[in-house]
N, C-alpha and C. Protein backbone atom coordinates (compact mmCIF):
# COMPACT_ATOMS: atom_id res chain seq x y z
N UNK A 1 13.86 -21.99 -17.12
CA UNK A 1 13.24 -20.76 -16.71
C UNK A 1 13.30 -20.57 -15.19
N UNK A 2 13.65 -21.90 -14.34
CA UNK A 2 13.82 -21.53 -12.92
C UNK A 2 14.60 -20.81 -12.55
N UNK A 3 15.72 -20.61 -13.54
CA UNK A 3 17.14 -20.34 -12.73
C UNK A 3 17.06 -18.85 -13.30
N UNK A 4 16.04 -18.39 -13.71
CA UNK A 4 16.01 -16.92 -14.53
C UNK A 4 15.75 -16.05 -13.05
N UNK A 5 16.56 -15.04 -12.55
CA UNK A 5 15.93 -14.36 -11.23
C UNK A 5 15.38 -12.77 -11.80
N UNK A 6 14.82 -12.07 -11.03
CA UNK A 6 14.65 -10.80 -11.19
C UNK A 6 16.36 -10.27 -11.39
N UNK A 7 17.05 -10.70 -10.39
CA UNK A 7 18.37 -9.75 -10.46
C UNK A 7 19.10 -10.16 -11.34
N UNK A 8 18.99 -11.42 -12.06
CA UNK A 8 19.84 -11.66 -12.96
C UNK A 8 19.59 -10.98 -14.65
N UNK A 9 18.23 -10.83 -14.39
CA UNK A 9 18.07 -10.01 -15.75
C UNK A 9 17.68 -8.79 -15.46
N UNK A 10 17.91 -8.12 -14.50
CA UNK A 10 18.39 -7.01 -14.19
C UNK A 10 19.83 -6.00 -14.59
N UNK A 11 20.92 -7.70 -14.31
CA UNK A 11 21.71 -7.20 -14.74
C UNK A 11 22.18 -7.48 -15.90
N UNK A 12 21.71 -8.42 -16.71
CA UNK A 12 22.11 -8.81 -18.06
C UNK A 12 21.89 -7.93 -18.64
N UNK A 13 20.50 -6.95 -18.61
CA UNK A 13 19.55 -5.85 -19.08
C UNK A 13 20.70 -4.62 -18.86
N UNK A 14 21.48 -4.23 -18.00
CA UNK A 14 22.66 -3.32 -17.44
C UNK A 14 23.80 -3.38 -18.32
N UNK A 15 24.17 -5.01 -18.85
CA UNK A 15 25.47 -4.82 -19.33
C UNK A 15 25.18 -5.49 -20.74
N UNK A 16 23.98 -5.39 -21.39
CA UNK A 16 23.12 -5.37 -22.94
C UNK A 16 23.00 -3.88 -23.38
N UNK A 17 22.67 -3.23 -22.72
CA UNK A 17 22.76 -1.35 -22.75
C UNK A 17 23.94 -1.06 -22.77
N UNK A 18 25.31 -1.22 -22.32
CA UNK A 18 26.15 -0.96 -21.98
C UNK A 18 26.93 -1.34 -23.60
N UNK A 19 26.56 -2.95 -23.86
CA UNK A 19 27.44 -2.80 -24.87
C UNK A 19 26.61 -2.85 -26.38
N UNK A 20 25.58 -2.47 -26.14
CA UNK A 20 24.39 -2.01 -27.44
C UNK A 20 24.42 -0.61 -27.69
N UNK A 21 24.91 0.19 -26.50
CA UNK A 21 25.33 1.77 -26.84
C UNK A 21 26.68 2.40 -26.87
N UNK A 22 27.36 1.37 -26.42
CA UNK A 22 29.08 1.76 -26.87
C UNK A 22 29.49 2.34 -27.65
N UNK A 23 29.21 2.04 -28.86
CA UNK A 23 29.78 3.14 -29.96
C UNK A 23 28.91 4.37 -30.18
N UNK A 24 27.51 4.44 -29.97
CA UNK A 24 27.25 5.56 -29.73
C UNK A 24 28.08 6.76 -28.49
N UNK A 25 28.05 5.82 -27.47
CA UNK A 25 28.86 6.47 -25.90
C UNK A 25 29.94 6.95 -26.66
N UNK A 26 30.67 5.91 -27.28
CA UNK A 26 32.40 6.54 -27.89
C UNK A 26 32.09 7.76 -28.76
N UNK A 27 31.22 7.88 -29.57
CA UNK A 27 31.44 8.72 -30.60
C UNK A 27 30.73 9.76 -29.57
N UNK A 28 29.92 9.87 -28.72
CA UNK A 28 29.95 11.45 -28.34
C UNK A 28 30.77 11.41 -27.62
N UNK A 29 31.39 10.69 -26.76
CA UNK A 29 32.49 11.27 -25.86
C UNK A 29 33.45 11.64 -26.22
N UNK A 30 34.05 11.52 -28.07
CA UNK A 30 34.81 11.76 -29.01
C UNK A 30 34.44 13.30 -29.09
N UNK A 31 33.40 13.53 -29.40
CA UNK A 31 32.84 14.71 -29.37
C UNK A 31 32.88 15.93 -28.28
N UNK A 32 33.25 15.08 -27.15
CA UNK A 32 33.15 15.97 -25.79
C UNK A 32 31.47 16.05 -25.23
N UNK A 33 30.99 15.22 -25.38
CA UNK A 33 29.32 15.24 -25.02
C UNK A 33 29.55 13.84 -23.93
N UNK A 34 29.60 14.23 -22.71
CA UNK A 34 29.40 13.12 -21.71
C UNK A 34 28.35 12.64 -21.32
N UNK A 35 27.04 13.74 -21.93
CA UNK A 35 25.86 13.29 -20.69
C UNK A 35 25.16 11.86 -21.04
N UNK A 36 25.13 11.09 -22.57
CA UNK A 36 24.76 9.71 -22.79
C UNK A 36 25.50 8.67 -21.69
N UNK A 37 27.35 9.32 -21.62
CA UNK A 37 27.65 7.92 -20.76
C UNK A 37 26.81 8.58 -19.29
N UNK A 38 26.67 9.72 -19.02
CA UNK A 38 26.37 9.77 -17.42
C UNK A 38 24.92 9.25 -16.96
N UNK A 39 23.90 9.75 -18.31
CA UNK A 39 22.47 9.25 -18.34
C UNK A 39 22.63 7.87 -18.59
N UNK A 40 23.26 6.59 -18.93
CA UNK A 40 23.49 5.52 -18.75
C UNK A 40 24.00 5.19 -17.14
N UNK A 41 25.11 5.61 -17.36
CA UNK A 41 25.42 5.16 -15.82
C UNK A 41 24.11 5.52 -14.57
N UNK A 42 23.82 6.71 -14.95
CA UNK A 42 22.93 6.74 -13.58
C UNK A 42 21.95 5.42 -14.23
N UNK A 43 21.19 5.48 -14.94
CA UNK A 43 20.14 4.12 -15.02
C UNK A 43 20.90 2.74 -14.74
N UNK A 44 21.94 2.81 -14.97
CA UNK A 44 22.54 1.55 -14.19
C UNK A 44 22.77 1.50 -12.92
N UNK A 45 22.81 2.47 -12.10
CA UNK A 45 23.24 2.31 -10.46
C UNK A 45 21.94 2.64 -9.83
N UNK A 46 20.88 3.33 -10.77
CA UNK A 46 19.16 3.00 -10.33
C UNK A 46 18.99 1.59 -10.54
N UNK A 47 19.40 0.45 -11.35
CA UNK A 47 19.02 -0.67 -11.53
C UNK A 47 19.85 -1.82 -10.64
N UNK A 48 20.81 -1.28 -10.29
CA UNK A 48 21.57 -2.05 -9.46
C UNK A 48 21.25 -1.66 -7.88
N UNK A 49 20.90 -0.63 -7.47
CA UNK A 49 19.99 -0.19 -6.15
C UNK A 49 18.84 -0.65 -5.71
N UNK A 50 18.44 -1.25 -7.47
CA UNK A 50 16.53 -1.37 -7.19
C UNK A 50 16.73 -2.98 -6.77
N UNK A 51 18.00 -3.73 -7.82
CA UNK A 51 18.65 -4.69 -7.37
C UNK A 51 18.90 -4.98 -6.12
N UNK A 52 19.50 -4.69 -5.63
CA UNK A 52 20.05 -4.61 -4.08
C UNK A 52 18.93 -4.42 -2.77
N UNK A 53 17.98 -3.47 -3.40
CA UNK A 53 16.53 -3.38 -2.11
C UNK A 53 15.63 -4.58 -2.15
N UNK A 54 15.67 -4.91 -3.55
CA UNK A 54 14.93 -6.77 -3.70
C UNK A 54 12.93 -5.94 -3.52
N UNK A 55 12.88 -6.89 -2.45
CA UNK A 55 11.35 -6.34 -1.95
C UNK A 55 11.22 -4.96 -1.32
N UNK A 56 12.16 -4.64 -0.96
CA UNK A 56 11.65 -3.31 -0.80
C UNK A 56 12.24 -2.02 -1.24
N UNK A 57 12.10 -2.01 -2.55
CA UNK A 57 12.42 -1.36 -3.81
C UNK A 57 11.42 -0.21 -3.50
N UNK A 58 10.21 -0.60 -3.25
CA UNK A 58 9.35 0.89 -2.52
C UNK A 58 9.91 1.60 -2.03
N UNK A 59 11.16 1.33 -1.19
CA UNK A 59 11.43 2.27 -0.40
C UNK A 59 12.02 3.37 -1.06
N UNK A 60 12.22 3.58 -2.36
CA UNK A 60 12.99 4.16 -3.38
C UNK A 60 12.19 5.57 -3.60
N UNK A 61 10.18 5.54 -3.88
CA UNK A 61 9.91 6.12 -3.84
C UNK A 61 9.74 7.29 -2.73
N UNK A 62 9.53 7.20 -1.31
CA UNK A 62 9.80 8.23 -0.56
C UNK A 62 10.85 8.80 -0.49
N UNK A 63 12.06 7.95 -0.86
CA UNK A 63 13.54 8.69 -0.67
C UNK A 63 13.26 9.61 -1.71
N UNK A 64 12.52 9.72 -3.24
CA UNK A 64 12.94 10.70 -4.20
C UNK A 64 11.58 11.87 -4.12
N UNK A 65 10.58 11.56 -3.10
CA UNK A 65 9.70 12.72 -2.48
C UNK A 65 10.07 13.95 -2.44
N UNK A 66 11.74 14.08 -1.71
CA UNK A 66 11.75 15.75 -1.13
C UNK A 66 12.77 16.27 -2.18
N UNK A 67 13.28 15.59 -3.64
CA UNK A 67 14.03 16.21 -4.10
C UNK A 67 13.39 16.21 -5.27
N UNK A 68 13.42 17.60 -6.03
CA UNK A 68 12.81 18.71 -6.68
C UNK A 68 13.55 18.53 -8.39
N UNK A 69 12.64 19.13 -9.07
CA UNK A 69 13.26 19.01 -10.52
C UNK A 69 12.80 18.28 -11.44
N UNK A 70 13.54 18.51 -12.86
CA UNK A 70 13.42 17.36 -13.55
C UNK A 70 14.45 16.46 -14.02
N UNK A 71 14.46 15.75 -14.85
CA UNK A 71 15.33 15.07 -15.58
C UNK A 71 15.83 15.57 -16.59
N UNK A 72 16.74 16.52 -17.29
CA UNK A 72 16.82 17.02 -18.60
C UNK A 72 16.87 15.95 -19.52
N UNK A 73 17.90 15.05 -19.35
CA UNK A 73 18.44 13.87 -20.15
C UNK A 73 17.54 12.71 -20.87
N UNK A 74 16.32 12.81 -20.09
CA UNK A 74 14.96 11.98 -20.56
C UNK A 74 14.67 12.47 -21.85
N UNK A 75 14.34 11.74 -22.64
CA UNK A 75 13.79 12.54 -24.19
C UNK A 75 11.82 13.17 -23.20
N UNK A 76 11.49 12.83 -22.13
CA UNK A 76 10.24 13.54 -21.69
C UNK A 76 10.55 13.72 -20.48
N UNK A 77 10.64 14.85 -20.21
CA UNK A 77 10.96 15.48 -19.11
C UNK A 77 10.20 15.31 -18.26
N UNK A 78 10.61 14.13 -17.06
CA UNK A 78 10.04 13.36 -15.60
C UNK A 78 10.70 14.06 -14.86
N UNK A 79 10.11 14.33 -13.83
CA UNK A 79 10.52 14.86 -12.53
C UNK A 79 11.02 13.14 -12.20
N UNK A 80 12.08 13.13 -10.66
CA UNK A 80 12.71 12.32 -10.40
C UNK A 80 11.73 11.50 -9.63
N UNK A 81 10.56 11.75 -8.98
CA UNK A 81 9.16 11.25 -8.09
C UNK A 81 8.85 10.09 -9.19
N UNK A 82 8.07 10.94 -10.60
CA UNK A 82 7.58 10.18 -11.31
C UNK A 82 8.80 8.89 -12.01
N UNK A 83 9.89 9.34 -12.22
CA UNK A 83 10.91 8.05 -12.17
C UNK A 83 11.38 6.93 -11.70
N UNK A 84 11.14 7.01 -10.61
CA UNK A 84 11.36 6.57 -9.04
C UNK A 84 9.74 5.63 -9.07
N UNK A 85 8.59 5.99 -9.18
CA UNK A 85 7.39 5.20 -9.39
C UNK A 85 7.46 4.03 -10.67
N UNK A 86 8.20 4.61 -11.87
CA UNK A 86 7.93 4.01 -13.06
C UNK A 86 9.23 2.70 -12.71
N UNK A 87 9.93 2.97 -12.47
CA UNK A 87 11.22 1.93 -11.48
C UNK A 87 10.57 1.62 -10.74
N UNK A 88 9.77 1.54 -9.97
CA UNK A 88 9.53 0.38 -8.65
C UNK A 88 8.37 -0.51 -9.40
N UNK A 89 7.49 0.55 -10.21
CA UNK A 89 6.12 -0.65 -11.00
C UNK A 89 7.08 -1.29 -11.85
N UNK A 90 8.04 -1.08 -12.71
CA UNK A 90 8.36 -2.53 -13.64
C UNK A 90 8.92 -2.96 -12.62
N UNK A 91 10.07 -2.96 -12.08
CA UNK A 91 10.15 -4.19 -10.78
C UNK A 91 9.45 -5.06 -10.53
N UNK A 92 8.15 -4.55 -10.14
CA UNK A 92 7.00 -5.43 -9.10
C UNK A 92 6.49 -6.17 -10.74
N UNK A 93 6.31 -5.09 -11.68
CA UNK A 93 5.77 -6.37 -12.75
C UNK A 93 6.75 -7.03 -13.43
N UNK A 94 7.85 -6.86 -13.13
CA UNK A 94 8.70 -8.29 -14.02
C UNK A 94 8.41 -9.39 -12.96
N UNK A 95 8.82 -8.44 -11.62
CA UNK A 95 8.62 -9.80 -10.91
C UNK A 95 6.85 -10.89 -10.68
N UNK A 96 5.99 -10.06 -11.10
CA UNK A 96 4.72 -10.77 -11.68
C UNK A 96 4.61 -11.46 -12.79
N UNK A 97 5.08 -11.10 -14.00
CA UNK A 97 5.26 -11.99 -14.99
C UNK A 97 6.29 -12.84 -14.95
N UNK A 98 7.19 -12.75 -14.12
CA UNK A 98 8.09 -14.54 -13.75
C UNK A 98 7.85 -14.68 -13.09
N UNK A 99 6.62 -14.42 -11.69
CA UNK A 99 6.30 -15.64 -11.06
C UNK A 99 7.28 -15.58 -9.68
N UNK A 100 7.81 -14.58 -9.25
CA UNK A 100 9.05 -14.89 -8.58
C UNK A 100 8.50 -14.56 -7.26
N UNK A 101 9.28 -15.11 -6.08
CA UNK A 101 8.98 -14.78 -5.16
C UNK A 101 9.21 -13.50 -4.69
């Protein structure tokens, strides 16, 4: 369990989605419906960003302050503020329930 990091199951969690929704992704993109692979990809380059800021993953929330809207692609329509909060609290609590520095 030492060698378990926040970023490593960050990204295991990135490329478990990736190939747990594949054939869904294929069959709409068969279809001509892109927005599953694009609403994937963006949650992957939010998780690989939140990755990359480490501790200061906060900083995520003021950057998404001045931009407006919602999310269509959410099955509950979040503005990008409230997204941006719900991403930085699991962060801080995975990294509370492992203990990590």
């Amino acid at each position: 369990m030492q060698n378990l990091t926040i970023q490593k199951l960050c990204i295991g969690l990135v490329v478990l989605a990736f190939f747990g929704a594949a054939p869904w992704i294929t069959a709409e993109l068969l279809e001509g419906n892109s927005v599953p692979l694009l609403a994937l990809g963006s949650i992957a380059v939010t998780l690989l960003f939140v990755y990359g800021l480490g501790d200061r993953c906060w900083l995520l929330i003021p950057f998404c302050l001045p931009v407006e809207g919602n999310l269509n692609f959410l099955p509950l329509t979040f503005s990008l503020q409230e997204t941006a909060i719900m991403v930085v609290f699991c962060y801080l609590l995975l990294k509370m329930i492992f203990g990590l520095e």
